[in-house]
Protein backbone atom coordinates (compact mmCIF):
# COMPACT_ATOMS: atom_id res chain seq x y z
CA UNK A 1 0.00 0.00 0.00
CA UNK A 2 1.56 3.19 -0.90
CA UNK A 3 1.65 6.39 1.57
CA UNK A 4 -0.51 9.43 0.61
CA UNK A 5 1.93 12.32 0.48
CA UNK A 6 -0.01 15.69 0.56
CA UNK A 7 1.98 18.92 -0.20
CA UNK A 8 -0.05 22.31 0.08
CA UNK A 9 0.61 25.75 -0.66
CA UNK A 10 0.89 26.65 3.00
CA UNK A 11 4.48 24.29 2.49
CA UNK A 12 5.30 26.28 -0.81
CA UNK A 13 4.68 29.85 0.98
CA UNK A 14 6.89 28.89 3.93
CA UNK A 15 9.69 27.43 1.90
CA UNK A 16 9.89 31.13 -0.28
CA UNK A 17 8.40 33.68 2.82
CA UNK A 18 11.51 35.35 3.78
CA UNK A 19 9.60 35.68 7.42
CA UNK A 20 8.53 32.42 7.40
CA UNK A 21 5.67 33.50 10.14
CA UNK A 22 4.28 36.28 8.32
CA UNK A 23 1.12 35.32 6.59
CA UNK A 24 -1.99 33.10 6.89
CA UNK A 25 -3.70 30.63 4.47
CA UNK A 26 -7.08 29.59 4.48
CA UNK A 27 -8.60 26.68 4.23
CA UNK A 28 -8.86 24.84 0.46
CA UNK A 29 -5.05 24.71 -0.23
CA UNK A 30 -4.22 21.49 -0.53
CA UNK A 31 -5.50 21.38 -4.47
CA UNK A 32 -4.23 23.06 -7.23
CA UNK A 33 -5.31 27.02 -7.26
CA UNK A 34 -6.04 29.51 -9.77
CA UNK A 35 -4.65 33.05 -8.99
CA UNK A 36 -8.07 34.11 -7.93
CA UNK A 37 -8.51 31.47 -5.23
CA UNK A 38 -4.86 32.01 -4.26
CA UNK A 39 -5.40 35.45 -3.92
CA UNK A 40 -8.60 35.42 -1.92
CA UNK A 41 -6.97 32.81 0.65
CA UNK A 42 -3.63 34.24 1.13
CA UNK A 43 -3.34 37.33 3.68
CA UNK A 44 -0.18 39.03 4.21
CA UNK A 45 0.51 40.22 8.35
CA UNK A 46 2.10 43.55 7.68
CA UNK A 47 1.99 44.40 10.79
CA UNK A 48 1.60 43.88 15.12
CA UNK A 49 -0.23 46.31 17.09
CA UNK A 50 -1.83 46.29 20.52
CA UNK A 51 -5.49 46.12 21.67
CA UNK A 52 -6.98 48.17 24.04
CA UNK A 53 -6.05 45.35 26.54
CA UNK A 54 -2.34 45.37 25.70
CA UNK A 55 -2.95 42.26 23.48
CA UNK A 56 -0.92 41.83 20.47
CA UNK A 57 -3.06 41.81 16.87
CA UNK A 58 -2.20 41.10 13.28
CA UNK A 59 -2.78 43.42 10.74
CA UNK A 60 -3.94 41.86 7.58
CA UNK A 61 -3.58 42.49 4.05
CA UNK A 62 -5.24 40.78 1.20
CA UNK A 63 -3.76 43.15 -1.36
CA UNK A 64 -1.28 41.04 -3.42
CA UNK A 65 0.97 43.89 -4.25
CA UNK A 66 1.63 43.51 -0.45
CA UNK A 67 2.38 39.44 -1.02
CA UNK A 68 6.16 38.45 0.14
CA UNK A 69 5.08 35.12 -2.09
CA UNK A 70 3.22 35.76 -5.52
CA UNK A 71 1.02 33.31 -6.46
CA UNK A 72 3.11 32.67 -9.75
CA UNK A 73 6.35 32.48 -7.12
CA UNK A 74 3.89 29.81 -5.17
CA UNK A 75 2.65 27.67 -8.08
CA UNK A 76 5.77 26.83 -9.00
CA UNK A 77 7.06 26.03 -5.73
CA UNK A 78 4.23 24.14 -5.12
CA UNK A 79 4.26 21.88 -8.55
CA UNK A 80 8.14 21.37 -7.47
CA UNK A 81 7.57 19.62 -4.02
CA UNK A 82 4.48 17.81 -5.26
CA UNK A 83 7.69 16.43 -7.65
């Protein structure tokens, strides 16, 4: 019986992100994506800042001219490790 490897693009961001912490995928990204999907899915953090209660909150950005990882950049990483 052979083993199920699954690679997502969550693997492909973090091998290119040069923060490696710095963004958030939703769900969905374990198939093959168009642009559109990528770029709905993938936020960028471009920032911390505190609450009112001193907490610590991630600012978001779904503007891909803000992307550290473009989906093109991603696709290909992503077609490489699924081999």
């Amino acid at each position: 019986m052979s083993e199920l490897i699954t690679i997502s693009y969550i693997e492909a961001i973090y091998a290119l992100h040069p923060n490696k912490n710095r963004f958030v995928m939703s769900a969905g990204h374990l198939e093959d994506l168009t642009e559109a999907q990528y770029n709905e899915r993938y936020k960028e953090i471009t920032s911390i800042v505190k609450d009112n209660l001193g907490e610590n909150m991630s600012v978001l950005s779904s503007n891909p001219s803000d992307f550290k990882v473009s989906y093109a950049a991603a696709k290909a990483k992503f077609d490489e490790l699924k081999g």
